[in-house]
C-alpha atoms as a PDB file:
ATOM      1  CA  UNK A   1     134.852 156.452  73.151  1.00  0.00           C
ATOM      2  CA  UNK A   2     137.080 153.637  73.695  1.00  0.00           C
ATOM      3  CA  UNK A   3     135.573 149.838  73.482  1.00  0.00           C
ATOM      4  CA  UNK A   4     136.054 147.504  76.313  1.00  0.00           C
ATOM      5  CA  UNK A   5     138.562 145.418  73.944  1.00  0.00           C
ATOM      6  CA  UNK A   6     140.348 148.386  72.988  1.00  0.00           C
ATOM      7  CA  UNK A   7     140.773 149.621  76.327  1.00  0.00           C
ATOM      8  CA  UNK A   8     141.845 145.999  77.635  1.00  0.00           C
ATOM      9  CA  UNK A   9     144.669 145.903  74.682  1.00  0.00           C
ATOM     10  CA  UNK A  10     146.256 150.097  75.296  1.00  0.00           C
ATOM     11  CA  UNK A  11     146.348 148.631  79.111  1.00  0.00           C
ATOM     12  CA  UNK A  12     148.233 145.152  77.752  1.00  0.00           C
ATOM     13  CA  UNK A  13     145.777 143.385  80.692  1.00  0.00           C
ATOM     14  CA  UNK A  14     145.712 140.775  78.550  1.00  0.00           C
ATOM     15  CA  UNK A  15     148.250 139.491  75.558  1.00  0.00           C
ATOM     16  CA  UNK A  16     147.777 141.898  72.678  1.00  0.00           C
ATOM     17  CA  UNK A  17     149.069 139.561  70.212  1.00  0.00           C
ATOM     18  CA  UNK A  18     149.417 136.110  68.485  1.00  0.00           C
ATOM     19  CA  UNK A  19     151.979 133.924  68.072  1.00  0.00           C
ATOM     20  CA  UNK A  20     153.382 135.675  64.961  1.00  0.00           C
ATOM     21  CA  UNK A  21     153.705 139.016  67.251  1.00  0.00           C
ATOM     22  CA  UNK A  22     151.859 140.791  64.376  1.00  0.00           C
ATOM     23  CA  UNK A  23     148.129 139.665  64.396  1.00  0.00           C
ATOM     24  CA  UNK A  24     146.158 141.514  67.571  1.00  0.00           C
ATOM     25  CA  UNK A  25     144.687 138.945  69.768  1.00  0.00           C
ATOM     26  CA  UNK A  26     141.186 138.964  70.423  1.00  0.00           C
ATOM     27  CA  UNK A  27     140.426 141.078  73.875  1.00  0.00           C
ATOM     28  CA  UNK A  28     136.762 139.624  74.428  1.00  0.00           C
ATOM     29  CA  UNK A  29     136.188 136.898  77.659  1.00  0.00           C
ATOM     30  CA  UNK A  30     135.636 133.615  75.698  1.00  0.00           C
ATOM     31  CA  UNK A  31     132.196 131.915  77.254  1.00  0.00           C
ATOM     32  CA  UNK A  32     133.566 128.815  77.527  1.00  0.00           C
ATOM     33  CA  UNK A  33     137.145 129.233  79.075  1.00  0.00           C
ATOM     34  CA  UNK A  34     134.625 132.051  81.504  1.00  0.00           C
ATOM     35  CA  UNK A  35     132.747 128.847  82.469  1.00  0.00           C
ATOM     36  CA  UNK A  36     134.890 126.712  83.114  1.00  0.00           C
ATOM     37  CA  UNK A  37     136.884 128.882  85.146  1.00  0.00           C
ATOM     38  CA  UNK A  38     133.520 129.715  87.464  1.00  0.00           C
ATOM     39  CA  UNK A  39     132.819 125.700  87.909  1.00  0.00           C
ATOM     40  CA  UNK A  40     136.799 125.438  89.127  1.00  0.00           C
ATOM     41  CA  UNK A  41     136.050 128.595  91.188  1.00  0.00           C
ATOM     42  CA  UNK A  42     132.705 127.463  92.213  1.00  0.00           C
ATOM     43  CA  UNK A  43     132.448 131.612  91.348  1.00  0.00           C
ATOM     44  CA  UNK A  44     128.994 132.253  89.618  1.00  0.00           C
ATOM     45  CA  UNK A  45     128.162 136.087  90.860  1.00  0.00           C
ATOM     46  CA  UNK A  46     131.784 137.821  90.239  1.00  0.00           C
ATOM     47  CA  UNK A  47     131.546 140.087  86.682  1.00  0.00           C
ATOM     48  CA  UNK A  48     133.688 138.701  83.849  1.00  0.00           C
ATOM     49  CA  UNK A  49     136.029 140.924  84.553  1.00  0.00           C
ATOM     50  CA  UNK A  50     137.216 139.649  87.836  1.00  0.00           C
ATOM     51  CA  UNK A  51     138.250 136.559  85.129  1.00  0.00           C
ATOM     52  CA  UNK A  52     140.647 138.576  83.010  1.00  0.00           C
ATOM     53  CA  UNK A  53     143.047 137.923  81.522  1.00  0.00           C
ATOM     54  CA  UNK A  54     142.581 134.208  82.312  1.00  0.00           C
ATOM     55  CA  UNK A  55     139.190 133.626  80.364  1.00  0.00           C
ATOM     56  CA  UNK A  56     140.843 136.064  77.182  1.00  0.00           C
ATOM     57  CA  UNK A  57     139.763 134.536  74.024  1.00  0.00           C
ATOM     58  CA  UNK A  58     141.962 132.874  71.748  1.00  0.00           C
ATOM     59  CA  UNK A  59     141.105 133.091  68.456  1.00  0.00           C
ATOM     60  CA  UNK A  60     142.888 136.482  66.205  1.00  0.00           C
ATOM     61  CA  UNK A  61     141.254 139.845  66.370  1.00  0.00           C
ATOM     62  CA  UNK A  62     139.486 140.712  63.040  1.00  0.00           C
ATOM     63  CA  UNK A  63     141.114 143.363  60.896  1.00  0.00           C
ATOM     64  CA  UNK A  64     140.928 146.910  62.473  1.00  0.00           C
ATOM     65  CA  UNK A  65     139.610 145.218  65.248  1.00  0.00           C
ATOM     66  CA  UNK A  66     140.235 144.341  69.006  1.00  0.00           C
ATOM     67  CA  UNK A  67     137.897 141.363  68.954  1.00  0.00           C
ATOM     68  CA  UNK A  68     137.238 138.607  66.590  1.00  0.00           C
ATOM     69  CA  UNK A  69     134.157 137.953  65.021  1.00  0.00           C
ATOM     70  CA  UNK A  70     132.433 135.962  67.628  1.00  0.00           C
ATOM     71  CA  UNK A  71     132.753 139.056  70.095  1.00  0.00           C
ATOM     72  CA  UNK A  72     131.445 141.577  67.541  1.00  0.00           C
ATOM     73  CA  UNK A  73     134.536 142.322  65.847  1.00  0.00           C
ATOM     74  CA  UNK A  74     133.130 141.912  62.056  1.00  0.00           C
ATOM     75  CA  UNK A  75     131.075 145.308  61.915  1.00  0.00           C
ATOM     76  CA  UNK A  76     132.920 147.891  64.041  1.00  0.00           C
ATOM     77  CA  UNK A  77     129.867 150.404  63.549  1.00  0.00           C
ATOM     78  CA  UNK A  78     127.140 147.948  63.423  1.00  0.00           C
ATOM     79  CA  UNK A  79     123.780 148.389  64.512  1.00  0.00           C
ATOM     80  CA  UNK A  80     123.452 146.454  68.216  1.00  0.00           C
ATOM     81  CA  UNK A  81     121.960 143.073  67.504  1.00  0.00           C
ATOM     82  CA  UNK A  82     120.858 142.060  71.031  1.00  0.00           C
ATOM     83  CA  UNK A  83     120.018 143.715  74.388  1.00  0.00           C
ATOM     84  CA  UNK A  84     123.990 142.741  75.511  1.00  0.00           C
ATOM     85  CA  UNK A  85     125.150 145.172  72.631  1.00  0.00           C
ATOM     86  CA  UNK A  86     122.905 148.058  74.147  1.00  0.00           C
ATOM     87  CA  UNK A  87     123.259 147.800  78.239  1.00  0.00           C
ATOM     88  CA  UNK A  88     126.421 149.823  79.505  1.00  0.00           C
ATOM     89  CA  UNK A  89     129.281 147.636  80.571  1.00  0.00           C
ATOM     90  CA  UNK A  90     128.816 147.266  84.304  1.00  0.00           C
ATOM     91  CA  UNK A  91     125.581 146.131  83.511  1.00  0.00           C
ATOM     92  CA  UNK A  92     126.868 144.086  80.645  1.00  0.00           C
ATOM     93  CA  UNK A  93     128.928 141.719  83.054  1.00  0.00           C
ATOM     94  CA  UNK A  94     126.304 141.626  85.706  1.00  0.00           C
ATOM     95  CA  UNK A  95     123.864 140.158  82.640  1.00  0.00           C
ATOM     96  CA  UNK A  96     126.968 137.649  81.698  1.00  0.00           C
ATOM     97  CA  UNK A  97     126.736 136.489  84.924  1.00  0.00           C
ATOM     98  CA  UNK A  98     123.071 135.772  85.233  1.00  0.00           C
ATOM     99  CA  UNK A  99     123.420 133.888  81.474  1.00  0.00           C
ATOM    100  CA  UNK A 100     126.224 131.736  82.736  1.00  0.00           C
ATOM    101  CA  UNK A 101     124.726 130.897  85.734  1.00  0.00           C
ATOM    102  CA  UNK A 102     123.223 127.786  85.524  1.00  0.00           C
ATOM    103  CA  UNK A 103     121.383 127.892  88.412  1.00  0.00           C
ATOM    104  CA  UNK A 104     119.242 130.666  87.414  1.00  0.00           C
ATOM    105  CA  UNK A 105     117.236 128.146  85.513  1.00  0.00           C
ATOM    106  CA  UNK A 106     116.202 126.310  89.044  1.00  0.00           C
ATOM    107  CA  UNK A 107     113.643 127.989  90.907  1.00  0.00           C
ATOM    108  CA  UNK A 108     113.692 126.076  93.952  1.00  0.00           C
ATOM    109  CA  UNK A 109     115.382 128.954  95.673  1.00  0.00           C
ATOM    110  CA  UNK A 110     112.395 131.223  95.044  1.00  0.00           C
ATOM    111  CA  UNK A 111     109.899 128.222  96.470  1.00  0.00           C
ATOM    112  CA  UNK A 112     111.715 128.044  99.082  1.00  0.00           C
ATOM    113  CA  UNK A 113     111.710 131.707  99.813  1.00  0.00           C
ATOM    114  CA  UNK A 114     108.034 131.979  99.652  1.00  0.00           C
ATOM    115  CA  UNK A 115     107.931 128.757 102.125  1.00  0.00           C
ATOM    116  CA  UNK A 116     109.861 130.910 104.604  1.00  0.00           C
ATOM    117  CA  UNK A 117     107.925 133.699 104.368  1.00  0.00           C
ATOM    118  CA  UNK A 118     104.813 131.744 104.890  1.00  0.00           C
ATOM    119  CA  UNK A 119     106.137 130.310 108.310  1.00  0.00           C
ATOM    120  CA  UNK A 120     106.921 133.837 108.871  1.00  0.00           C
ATOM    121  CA  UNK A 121     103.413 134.985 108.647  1.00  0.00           C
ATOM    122  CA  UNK A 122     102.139 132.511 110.710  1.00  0.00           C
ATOM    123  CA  UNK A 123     104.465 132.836 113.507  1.00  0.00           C
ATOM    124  CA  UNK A 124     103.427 136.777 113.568  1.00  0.00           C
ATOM    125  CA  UNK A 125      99.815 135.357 114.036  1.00  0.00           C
ATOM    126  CA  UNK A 126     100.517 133.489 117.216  1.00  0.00           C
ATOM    127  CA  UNK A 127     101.428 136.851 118.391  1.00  0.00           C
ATOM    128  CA  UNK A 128      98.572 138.931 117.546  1.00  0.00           C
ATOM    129  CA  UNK A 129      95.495 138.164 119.271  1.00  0.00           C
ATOM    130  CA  UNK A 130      92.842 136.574 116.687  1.00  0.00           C
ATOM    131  CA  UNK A 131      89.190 138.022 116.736  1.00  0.00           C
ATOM    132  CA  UNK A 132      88.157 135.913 119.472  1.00  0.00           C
ATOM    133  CA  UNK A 133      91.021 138.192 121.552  1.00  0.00           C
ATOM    134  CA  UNK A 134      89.637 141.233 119.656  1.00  0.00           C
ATOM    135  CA  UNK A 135      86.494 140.963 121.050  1.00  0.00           C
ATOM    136  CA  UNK A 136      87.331 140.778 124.270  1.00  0.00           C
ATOM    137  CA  UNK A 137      89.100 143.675 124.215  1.00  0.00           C
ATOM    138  CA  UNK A 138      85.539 145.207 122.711  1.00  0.00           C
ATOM    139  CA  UNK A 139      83.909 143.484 125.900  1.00  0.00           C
ATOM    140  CA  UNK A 140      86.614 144.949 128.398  1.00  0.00           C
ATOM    141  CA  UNK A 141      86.520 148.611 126.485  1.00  0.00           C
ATOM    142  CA  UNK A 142      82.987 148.470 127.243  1.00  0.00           C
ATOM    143  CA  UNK A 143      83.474 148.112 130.744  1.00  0.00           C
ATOM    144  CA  UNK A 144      85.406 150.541 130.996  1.00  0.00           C
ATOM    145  CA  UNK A 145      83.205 153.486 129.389  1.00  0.00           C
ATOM    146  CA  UNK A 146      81.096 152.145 132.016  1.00  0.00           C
ATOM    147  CA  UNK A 147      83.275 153.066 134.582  1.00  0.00           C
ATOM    148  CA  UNK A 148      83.567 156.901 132.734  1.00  0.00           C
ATOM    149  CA  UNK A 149      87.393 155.583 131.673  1.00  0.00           C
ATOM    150  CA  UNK A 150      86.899 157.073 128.109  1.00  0.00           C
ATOM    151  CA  UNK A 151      90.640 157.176 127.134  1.00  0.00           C
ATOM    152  CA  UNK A 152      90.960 153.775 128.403  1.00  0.00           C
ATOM    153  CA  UNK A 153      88.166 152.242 126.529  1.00  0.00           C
ATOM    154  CA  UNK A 154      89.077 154.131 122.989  1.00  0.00           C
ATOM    155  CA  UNK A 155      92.919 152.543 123.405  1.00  0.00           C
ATOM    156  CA  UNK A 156      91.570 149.030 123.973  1.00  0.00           C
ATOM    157  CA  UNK A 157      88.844 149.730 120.748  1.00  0.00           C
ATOM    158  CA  UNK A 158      92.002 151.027 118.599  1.00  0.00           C
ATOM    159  CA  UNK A 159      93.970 148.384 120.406  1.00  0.00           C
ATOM    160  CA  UNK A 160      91.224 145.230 118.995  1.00  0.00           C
ATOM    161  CA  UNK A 161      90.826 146.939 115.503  1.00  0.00           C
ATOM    162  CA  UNK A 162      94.524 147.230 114.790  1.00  0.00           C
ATOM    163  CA  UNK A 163      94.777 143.264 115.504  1.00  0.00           C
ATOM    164  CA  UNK A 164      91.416 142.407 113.722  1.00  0.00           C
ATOM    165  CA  UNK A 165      93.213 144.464 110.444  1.00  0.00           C
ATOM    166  CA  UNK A 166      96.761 143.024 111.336  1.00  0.00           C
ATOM    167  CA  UNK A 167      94.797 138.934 111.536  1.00  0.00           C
ATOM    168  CA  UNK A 168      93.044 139.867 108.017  1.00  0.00           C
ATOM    169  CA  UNK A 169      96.336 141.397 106.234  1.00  0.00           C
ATOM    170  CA  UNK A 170      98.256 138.096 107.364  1.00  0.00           C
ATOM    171  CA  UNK A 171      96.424 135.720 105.745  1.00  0.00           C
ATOM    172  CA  UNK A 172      95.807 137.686 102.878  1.00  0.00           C
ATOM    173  CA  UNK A 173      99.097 137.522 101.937  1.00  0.00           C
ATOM    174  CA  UNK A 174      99.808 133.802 103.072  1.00  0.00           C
ATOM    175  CA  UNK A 175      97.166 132.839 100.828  1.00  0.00           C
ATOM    176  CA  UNK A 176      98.636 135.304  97.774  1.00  0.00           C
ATOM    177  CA  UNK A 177     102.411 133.173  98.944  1.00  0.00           C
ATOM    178  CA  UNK A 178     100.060 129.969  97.931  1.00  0.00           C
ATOM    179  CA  UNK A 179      99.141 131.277  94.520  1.00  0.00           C
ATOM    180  CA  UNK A 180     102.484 132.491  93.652  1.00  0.00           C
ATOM    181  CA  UNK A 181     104.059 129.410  94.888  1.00  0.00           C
ATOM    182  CA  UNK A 182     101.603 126.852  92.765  1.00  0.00           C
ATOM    183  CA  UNK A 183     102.525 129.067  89.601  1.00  0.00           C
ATOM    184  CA  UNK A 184     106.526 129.159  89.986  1.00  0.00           C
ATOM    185  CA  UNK A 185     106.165 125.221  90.820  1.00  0.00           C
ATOM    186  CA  UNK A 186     104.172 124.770  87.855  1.00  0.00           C
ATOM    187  CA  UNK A 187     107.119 126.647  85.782  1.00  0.00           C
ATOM    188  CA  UNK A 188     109.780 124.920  87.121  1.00  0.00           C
ATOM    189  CA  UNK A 189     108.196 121.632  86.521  1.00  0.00           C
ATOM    190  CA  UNK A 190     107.724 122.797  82.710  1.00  0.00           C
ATOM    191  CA  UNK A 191     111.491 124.188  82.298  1.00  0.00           C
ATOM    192  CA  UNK A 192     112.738 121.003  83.869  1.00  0.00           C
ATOM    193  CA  UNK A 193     110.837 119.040  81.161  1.00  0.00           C
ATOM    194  CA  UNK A 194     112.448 121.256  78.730  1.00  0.00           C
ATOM    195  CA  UNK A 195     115.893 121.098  79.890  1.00  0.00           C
ATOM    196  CA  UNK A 196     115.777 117.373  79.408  1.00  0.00           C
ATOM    197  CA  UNK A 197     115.182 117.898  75.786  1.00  0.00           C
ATOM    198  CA  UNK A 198     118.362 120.658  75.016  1.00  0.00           C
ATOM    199  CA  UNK A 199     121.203 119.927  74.766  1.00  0.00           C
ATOM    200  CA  UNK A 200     124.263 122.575  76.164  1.00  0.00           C
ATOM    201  CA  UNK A 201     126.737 124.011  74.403  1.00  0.00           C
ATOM    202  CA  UNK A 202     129.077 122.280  76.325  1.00  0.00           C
ATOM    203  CA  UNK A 203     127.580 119.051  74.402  1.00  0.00           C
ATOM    204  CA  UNK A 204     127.322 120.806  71.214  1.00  0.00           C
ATOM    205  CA  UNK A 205     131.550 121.623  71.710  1.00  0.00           C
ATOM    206  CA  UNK A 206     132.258 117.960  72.388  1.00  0.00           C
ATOM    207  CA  UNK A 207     130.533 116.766  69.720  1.00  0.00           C
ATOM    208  CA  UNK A 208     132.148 118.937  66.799  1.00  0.00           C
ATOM    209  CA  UNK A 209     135.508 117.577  68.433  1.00  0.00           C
ATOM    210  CA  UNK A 210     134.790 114.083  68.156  1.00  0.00           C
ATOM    211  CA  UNK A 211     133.643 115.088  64.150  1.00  0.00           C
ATOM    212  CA  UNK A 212     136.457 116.941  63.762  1.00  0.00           C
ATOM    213  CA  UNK A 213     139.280 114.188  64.833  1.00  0.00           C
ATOM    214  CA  UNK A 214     136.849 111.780  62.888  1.00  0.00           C
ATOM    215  CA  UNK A 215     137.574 113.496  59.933  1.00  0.00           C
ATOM    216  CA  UNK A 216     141.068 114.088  60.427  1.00  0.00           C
ATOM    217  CA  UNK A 217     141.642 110.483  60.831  1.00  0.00           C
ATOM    218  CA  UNK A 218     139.344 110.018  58.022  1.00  0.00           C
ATOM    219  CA  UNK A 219     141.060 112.133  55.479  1.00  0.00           C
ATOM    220  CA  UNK A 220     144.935 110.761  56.474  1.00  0.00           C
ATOM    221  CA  UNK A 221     143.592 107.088  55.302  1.00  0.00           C
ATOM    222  CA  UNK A 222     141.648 107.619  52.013  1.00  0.00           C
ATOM    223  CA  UNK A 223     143.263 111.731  50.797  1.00  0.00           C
ATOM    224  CA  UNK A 224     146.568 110.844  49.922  1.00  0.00           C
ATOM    225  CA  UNK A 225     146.812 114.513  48.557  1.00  0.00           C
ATOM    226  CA  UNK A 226     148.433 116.570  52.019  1.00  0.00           C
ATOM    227  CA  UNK A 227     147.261 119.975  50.042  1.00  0.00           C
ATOM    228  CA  UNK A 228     143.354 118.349  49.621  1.00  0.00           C
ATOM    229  CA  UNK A 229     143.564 116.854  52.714  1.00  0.00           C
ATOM    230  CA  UNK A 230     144.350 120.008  54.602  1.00  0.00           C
ATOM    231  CA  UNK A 231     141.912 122.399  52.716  1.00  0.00           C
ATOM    232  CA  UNK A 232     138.881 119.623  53.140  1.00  0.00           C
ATOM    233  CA  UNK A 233     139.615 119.478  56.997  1.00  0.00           C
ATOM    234  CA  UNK A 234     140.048 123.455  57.401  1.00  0.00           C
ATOM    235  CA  UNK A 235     136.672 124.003  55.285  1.00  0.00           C
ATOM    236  CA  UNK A 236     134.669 121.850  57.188  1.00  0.00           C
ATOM    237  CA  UNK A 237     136.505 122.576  60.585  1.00  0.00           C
ATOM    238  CA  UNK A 238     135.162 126.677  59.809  1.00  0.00           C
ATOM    239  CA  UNK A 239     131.958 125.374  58.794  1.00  0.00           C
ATOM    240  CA  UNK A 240     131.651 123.478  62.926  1.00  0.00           C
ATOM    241  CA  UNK A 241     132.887 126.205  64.320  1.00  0.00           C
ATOM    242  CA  UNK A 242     130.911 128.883  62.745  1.00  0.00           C
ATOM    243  CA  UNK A 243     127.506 126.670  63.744  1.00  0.00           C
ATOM    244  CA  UNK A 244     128.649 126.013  67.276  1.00  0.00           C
ATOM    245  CA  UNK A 245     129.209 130.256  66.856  1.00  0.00           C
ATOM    246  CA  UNK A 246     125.662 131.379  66.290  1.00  0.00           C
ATOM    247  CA  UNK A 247     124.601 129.590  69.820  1.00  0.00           C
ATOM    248  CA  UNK A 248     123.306 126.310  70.990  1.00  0.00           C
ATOM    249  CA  UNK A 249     119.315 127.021  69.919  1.00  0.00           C
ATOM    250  CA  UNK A 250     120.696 126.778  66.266  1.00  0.00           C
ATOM    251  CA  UNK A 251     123.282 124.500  66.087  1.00  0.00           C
ATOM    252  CA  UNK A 252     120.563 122.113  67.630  1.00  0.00           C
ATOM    253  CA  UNK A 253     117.910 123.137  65.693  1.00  0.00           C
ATOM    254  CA  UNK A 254     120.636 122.103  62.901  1.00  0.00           C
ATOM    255  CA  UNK A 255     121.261 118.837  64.145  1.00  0.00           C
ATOM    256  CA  UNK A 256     117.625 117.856  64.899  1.00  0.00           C
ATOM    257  CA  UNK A 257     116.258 119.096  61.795  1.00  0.00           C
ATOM    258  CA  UNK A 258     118.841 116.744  60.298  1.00  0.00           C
ATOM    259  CA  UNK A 259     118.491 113.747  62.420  1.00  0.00           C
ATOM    260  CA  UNK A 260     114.330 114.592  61.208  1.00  0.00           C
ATOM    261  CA  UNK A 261     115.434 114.500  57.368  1.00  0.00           C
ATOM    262  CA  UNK A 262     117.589 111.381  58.050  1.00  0.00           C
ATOM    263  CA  UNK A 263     114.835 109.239  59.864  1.00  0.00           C
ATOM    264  CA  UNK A 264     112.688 110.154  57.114  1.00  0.00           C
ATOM    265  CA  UNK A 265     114.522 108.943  54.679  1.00  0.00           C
ATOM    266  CA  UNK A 266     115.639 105.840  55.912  1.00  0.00           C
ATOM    267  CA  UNK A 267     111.863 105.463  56.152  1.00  0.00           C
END
């Protein structure tokens, strides 16, 4: 069965090759041309797909390959590393979507919900008689199997216990709105805490640029060798990029651990 890159590059939805007209471009959605093109868009809910060929990846297919490494191209018949290397593709791009959404970290939305729901609820009790109502309707059914109106008086007995159950129901499920509320409030005040302490890949890709031209600059004034020069740049260069590759958890668990080891031993 064909892959999703493979089926992209026999279609030529995208371009199949590099520069050199030899070298099979990568066919995966790069993550960060995908983003970028959603926060131009203002488009977080359309699948990936709906972004190709625009968001194609740039960087050369691996050999035998229709993606590069970063899009699983390395180990053709690898064993699926994550749950986005298991789900079927439809399902794939509607996960991609959720993960680049930033907004899915905000639970306001669901607060709000709840909110609405509540004022829901109590607008539905202003139009069911309370028990104060019900029991009138107990006092008037009794009246009426006075009177010998027994179909009359059952209606208005059904009539009061429906409302009594209906009264009872609502408020068991404002109160259950309250609890769920407190709790999502209570998580979105603890990812908000977190968020201040990550850092996004976005940050993570600006600062390997600013190394990488720091280097470059640094290398043209004190490497007068151009072959040394170009090899140290290159080496380090793969090094960046293959960090800011295995995700933004480790590349700042990199950089923290050491900023740690650097603290300590300037102390």
């Amino acid at each position: 069965m064909a892959t999703i890159g493979e089926r992209r590059f026999n279609e030529g939805s995208g371009v199949r090759f590099m520069l050199d007209g030899k070298t099979i471009r990568c066919q995966g959605v790069s993550k960060t041309r995908l983003r970028k093109l959603r926060e131009e868009r203002g488009d977080w809910d359309s699948p990936a797909e709906d972004f190709w060929p625009e968001a194609q990846c740039g960087k050369p297919a691996e050999p035998g390959n229709f993606v590069c490494k970063y899009h699983g191209g390395q180990s053709p018949r690898r064993v699926p590393r994550d749950v986005m290397e298991l789900v079927p593709i439809n399902l794939r791009e509607k996960l991609e979507v959720v993960l680049d959404n930033p907004s899915y970290l905000d639970r306001s939305s669901d607060i709000y919900l709840l909110e609405a729901r509540k004022w829901e609820l109590l607008e539905r009790l202003s139009e069911h008689p309370g028990r104060q109502e019900a029991w009138g309707m107990v006092s008037e059914a009794y009246h009426e199997l006075m009177r010998g109106n027994l179909l009359e008086a059952e209606s208005l007995i059904s009539e009061a216990l429906k409302h009594s159950d209906a009264e009872k129901e609502i408020w068991q499920e404002i109160v259950s709105l309250a609890g769920s509320q407190q709790t999502i409030a209570s998580t979105q005040v603890k990812v908000m805490k977190e968020l201040k302490l990550m850092i996004t890949m976005e940050q993570v890709m600006y600062l390997i640029s600013v190394v990488q031209r720091a280097l470059k600059e640094a290398t043209e004034r004190y490497i007068d060798d151009a072959h040394v020069r170009e090899a140290v740049v290159d080496y380090i260069s793969r090094r960046l990029e293959d960090a800011a590759g295995s995700g933004t958890t480790a590349v700042v668990t990199q950089l923290s651990a050491r900023t740690e080891s650097g603290s300590n031993s300037s102390g």
